[in-house]
N, C-alpha and C. Protein backbone atom coordinates (compact mmCIF):
# COMPACT_ATOMS: atom_id res chain seq x y z
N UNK A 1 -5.16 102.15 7.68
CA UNK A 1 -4.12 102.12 8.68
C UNK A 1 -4.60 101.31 9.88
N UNK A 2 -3.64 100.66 10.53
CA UNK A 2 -4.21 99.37 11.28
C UNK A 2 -3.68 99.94 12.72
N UNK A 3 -4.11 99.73 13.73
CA UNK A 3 -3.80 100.72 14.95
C UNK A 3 -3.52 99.62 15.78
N UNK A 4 -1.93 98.93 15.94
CA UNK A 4 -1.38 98.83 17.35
C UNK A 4 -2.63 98.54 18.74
N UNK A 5 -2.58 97.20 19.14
CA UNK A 5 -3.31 97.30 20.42
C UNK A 5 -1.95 97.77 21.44
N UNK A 6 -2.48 98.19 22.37
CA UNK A 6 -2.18 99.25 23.55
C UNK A 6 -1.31 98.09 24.58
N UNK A 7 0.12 98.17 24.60
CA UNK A 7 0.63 97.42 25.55
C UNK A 7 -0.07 97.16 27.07
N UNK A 8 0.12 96.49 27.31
CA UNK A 8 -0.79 96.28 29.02
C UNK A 8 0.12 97.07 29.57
N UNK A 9 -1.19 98.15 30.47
CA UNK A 9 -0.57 99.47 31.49
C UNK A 9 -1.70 99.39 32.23
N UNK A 10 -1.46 100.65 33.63
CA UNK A 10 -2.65 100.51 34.57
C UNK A 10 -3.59 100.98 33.85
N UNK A 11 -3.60 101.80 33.05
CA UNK A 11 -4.97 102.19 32.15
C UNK A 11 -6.02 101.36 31.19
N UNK A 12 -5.47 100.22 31.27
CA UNK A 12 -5.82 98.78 30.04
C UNK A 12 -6.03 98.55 30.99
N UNK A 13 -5.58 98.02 32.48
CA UNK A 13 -5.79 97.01 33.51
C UNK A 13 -7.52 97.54 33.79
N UNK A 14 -7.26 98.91 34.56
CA UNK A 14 -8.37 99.83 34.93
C UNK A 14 -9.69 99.57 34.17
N UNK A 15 -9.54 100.05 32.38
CA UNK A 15 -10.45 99.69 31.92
C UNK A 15 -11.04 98.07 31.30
N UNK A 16 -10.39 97.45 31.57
CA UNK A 16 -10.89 95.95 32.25
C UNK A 16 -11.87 95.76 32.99
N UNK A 17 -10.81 96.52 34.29
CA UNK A 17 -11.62 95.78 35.46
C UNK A 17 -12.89 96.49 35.43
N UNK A 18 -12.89 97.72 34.97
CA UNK A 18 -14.19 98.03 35.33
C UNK A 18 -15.13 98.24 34.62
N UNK A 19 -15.01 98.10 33.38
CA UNK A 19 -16.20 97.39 32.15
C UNK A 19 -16.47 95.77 32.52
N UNK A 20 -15.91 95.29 33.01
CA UNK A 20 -16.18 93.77 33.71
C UNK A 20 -16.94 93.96 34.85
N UNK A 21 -16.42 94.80 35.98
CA UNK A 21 -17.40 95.17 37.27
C UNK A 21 -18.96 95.81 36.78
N UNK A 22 -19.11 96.84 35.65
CA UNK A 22 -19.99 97.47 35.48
C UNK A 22 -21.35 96.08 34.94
N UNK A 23 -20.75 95.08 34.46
CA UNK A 23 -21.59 94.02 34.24
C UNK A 23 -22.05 93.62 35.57
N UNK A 24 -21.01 93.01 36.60
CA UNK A 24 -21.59 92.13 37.69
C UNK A 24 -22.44 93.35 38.56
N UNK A 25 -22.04 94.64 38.77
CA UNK A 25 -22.72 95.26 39.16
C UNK A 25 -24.22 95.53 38.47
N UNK A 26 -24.47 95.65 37.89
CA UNK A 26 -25.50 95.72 37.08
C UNK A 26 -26.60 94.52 37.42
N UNK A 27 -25.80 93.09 37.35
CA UNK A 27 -26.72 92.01 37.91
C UNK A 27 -26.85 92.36 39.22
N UNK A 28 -25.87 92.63 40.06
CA UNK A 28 -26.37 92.80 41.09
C UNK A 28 -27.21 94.14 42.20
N UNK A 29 -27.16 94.76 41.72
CA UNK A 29 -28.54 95.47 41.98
C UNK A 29 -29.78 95.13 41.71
N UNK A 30 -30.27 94.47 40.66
CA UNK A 30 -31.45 93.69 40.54
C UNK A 30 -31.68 92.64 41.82
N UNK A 31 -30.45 92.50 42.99
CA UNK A 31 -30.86 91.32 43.54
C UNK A 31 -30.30 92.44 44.92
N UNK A 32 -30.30 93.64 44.98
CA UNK A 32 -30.08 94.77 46.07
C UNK A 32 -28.73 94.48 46.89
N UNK A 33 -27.49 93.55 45.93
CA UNK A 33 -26.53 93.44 46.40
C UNK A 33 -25.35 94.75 46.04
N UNK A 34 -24.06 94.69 46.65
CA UNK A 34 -23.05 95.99 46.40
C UNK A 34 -21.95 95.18 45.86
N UNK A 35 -21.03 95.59 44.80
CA UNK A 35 -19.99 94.61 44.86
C UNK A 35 -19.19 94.27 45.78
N UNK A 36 -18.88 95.08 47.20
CA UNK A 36 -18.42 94.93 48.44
C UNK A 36 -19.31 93.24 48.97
N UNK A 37 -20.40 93.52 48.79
CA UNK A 37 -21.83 92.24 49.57
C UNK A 37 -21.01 91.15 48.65
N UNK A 38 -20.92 91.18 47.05
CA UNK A 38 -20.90 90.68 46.53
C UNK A 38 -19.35 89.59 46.42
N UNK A 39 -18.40 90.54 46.58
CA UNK A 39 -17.07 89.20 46.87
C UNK A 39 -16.94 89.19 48.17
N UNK A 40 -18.12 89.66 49.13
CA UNK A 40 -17.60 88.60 50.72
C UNK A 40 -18.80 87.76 50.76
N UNK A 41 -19.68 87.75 49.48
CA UNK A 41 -20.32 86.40 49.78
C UNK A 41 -20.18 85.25 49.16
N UNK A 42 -19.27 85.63 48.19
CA UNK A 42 -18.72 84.66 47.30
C UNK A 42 -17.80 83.96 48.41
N UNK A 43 -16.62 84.66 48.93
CA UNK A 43 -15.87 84.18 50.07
C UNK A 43 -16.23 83.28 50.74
N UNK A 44 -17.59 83.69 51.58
CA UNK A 44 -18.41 82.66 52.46
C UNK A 44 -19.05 81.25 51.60
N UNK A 45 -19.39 81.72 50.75
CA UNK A 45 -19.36 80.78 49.77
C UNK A 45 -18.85 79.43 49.56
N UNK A 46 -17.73 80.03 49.21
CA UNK A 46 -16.85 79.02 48.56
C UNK A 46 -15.87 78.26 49.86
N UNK A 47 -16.02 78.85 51.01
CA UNK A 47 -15.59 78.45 52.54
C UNK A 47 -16.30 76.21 52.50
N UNK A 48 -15.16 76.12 53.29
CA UNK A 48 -15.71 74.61 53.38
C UNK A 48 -16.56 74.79 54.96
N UNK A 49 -17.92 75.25 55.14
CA UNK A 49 -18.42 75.21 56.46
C UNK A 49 -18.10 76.97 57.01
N UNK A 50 -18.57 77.28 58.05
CA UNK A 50 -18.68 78.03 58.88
C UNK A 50 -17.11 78.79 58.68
N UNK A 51 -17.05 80.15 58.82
CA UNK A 51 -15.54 80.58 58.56
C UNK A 51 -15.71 81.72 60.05
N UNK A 52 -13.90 81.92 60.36
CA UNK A 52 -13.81 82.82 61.65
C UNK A 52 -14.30 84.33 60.72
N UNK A 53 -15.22 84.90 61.73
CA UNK A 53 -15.21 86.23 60.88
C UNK A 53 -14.49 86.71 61.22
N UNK A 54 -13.10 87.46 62.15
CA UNK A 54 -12.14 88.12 61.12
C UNK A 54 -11.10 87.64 60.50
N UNK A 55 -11.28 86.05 59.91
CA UNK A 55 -10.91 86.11 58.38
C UNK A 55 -11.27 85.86 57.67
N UNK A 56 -12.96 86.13 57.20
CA UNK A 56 -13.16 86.56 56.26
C UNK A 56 -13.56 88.01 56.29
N UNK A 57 -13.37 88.81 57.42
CA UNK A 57 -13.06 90.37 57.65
C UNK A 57 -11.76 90.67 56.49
N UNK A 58 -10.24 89.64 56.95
CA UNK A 58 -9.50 89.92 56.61
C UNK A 58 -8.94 89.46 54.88
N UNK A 59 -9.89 88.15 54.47
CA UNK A 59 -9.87 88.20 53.41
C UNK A 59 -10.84 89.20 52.51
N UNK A 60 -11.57 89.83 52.52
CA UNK A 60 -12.05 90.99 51.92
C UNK A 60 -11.37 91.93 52.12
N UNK A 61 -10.56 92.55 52.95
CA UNK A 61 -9.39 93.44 53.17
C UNK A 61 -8.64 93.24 52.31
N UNK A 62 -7.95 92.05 52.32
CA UNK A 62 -6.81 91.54 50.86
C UNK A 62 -7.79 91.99 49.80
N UNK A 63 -8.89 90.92 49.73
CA UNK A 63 -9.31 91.57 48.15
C UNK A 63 -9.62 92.73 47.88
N UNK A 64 -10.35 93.62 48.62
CA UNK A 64 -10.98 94.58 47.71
C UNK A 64 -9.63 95.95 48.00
N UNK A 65 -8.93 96.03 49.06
CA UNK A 65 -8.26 96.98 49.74
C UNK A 65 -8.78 98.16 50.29
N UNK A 66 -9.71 97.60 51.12
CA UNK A 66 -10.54 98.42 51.91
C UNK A 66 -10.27 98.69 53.45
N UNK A 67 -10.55 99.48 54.23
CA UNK A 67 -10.33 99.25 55.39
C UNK A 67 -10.93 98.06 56.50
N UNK A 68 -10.22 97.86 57.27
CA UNK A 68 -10.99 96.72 58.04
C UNK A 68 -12.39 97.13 58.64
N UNK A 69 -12.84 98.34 59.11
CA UNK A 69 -13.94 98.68 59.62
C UNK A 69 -15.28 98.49 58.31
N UNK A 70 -14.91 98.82 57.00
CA UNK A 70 -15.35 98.63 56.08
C UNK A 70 -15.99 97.02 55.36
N UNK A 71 -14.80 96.52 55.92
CA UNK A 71 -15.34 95.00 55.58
C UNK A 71 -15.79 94.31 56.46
N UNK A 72 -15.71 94.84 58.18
CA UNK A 72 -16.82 94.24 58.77
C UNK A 72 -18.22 94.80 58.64
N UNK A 73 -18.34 95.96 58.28
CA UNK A 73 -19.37 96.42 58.21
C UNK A 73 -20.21 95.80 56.96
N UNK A 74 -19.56 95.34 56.26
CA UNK A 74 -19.99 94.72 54.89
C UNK A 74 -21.07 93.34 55.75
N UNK A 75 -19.44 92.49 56.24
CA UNK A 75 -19.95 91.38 57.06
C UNK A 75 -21.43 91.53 58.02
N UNK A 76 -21.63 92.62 58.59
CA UNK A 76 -22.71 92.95 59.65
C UNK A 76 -23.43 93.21 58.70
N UNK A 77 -24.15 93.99 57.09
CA UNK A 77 -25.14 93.87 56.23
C UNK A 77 -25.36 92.93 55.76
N UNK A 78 -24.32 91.81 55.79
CA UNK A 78 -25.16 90.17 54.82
C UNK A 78 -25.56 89.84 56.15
N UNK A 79 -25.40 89.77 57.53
CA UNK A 79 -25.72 89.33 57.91
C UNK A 79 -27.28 89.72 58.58
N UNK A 80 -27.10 91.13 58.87
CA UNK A 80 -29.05 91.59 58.67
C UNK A 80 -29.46 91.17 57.54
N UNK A 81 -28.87 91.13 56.28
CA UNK A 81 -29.92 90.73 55.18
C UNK A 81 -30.14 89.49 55.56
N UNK A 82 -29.49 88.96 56.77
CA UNK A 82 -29.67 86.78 56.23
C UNK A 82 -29.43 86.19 55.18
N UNK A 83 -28.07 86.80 54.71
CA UNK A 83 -26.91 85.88 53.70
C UNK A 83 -26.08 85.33 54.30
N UNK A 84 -25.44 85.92 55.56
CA UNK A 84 -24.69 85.25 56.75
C UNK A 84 -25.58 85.06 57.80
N UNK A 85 -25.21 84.11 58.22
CA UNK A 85 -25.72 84.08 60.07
C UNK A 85 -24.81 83.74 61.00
N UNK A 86 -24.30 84.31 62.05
CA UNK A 86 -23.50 84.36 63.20
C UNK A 86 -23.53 82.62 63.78
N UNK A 87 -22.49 81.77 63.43
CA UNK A 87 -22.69 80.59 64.42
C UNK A 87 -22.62 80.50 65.49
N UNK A 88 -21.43 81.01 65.74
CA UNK A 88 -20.76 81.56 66.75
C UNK A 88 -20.25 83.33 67.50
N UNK A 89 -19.96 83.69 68.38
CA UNK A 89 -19.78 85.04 68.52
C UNK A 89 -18.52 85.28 67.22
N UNK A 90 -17.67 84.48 67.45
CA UNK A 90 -16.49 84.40 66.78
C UNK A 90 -16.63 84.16 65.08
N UNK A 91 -17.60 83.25 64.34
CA UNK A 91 -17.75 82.59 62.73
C UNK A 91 -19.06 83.20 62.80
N UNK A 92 -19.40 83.06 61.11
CA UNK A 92 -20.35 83.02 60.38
C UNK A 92 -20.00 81.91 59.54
N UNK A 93 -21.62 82.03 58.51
CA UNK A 93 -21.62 80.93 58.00
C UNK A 93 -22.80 81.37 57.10
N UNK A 94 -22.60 81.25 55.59
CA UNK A 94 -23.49 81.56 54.56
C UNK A 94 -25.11 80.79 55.18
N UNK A 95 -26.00 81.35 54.82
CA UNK A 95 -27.41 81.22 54.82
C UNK A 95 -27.66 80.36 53.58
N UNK A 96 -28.88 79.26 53.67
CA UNK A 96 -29.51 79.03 52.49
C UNK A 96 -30.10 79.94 51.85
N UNK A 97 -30.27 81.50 51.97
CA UNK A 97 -30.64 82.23 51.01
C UNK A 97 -29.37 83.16 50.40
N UNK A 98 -28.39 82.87 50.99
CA UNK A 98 -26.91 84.03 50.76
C UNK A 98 -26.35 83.04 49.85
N UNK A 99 -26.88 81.11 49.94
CA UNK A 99 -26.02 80.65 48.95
C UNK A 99 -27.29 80.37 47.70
N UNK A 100 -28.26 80.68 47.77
CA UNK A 100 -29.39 81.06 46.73
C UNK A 100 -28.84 82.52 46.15
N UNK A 101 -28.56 83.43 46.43
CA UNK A 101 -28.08 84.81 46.29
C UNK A 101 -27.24 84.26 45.44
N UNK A 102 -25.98 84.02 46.09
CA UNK A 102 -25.02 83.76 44.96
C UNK A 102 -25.10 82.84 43.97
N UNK A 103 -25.64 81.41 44.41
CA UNK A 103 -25.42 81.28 42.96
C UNK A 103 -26.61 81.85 41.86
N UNK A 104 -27.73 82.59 42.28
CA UNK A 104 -28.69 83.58 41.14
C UNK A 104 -27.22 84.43 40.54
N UNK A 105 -26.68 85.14 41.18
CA UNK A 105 -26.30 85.77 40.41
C UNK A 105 -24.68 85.26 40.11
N UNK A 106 -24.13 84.43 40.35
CA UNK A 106 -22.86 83.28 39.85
C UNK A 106 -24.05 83.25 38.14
N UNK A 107 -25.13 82.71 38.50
CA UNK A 107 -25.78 82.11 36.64
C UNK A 107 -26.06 83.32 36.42
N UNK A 108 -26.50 84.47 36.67
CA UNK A 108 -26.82 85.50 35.36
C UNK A 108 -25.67 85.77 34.95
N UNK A 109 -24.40 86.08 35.22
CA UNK A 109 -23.14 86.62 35.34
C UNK A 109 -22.20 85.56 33.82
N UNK A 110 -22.40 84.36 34.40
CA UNK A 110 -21.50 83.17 33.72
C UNK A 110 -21.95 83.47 32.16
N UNK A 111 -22.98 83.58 31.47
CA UNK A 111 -23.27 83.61 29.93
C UNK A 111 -22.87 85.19 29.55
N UNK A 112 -22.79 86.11 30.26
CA UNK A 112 -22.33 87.33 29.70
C UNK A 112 -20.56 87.25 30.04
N UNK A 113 -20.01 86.62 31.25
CA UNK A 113 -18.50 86.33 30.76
C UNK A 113 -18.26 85.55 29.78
N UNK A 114 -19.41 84.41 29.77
CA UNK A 114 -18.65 83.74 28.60
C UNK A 114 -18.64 83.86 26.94
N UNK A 115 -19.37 85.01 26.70
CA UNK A 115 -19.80 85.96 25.38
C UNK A 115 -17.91 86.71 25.48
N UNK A 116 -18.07 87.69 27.01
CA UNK A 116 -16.94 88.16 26.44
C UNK A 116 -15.51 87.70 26.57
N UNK A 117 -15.36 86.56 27.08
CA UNK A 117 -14.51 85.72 26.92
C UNK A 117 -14.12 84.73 25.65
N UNK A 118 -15.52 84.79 24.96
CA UNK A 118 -15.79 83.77 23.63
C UNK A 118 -14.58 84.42 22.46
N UNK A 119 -13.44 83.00 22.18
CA UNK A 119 -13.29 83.12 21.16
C UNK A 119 -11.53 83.72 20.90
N UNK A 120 -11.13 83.81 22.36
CA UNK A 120 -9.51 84.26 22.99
C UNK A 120 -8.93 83.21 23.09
N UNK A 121 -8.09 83.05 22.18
CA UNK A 121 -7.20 81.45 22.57
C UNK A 121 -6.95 80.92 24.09
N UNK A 122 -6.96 79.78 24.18
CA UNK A 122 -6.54 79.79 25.57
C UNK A 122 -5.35 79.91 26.05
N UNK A 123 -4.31 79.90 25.37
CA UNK A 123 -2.71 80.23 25.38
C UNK A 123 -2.83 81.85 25.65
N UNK A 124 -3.40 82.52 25.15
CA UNK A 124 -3.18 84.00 25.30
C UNK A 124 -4.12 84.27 26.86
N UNK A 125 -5.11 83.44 27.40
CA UNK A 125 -5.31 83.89 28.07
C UNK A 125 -4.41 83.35 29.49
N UNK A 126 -3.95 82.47 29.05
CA UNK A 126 -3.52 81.37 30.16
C UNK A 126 -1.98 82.72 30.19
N UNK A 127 -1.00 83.08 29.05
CA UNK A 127 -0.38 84.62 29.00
C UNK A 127 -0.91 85.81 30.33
N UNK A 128 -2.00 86.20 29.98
CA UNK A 128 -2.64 87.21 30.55
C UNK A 128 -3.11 87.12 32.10
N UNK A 129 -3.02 85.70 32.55
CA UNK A 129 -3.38 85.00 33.78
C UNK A 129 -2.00 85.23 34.34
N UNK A 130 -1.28 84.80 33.65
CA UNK A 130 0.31 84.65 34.30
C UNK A 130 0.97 86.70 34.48
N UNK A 131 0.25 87.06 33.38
CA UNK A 131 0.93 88.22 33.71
C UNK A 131 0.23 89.20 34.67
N UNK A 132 -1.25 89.00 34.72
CA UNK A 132 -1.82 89.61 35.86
C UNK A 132 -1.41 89.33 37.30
N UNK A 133 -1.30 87.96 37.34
CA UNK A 133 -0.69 87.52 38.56
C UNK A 133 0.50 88.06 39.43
N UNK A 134 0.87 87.91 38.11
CA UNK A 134 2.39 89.09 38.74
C UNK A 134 2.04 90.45 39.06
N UNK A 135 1.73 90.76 38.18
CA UNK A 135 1.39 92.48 38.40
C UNK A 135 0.56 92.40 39.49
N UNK A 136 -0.23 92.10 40.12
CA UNK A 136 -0.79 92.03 41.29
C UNK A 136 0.02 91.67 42.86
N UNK A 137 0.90 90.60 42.42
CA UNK A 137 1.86 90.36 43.55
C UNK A 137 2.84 91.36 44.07
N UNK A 138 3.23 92.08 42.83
CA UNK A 138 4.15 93.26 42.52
C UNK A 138 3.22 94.03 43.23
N UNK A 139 2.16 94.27 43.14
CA UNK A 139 1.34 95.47 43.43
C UNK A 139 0.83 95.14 45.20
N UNK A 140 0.75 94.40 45.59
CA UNK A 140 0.56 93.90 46.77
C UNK A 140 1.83 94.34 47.31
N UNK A 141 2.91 93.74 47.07
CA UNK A 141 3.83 94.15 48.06
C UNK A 141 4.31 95.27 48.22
N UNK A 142 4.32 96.21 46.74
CA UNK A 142 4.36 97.60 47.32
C UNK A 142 3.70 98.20 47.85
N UNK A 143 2.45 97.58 47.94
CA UNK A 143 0.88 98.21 48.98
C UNK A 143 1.46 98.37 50.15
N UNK A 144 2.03 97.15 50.69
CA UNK A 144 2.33 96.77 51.99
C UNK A 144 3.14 97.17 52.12
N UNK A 145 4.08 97.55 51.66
CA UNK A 145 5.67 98.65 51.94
C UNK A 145 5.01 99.66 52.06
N UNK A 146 4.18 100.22 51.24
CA UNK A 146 3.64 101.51 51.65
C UNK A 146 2.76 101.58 52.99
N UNK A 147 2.08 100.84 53.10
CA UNK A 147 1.09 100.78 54.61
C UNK A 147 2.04 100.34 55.51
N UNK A 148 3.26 99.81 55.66
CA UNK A 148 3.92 99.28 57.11
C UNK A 148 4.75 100.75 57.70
């Protein structure tokens, strides 16, 4: 008897995301990062130059849906670690060791997504891109109906 895969629900979404997190987390403790450290340094990152910190206060707010006191506080630990450094009272700006940080663990990360990514048509995923997207937009704006 052949068993039906499981329509996409928050419970498929859930266990996604977090058999996927349990990987990057995993690399990153070997390098004493949090996944909080971990997508606001990607953020700074991928910034063209120096960014205002509160927005990238406020883009870690969007992403993770945390409180704002939470994601500066994130911001104020990369920056004692010296992954950020303060340019200004106002910006930060990734460190040559915060963009050593990331990309160490951008490469341990990339060969274990691409194992479990190996081998999914790209039509079905390019599907699954389009439908997450939505469900997330959907899910955003009722966030925000609910918080206003």
């Amino acid at each position: 008897m052949t068993t039906a895969p499981p329509l996409l629900n928050p419970r498929v979404i859930a266990l996604a995301h977090y058999a996927a997190r349990g990987i990057l987390e995993h690399v990153l403790a070997r390098h004493g990062l949090t996944f909080q450290q971990s997508v606001t340094l990607r953020l700074a990152a991928v910034a063209e130059g120096p960014v205002e910190r509160q927005h990238l206060v406020d883009d870690v707010v969007g992403s993770l849906k945390i409180r704002t006191q939470e994601a500066q506080a994130v911001v104020d630990e990369l920056v004692t670690a010296g992954a950020l450094a303060a340019r200004l009272p106002s910006q930060v700006r990734i460190t040559d060791a915060g963009r050593q940080l990331y990309e160490v663990t951008s490469a341990e990360t990339a060969p274990v997504s691409a194992r479990v990514y190996d081998g999914i048509p790209e039509e079905e995923l390019a599907v699954a891109g389009r439908v997450l997207s939505l469900i997330t937009e959907r899910a955003n704006r009722e966030l925000a109906a609910l918080t206003a």
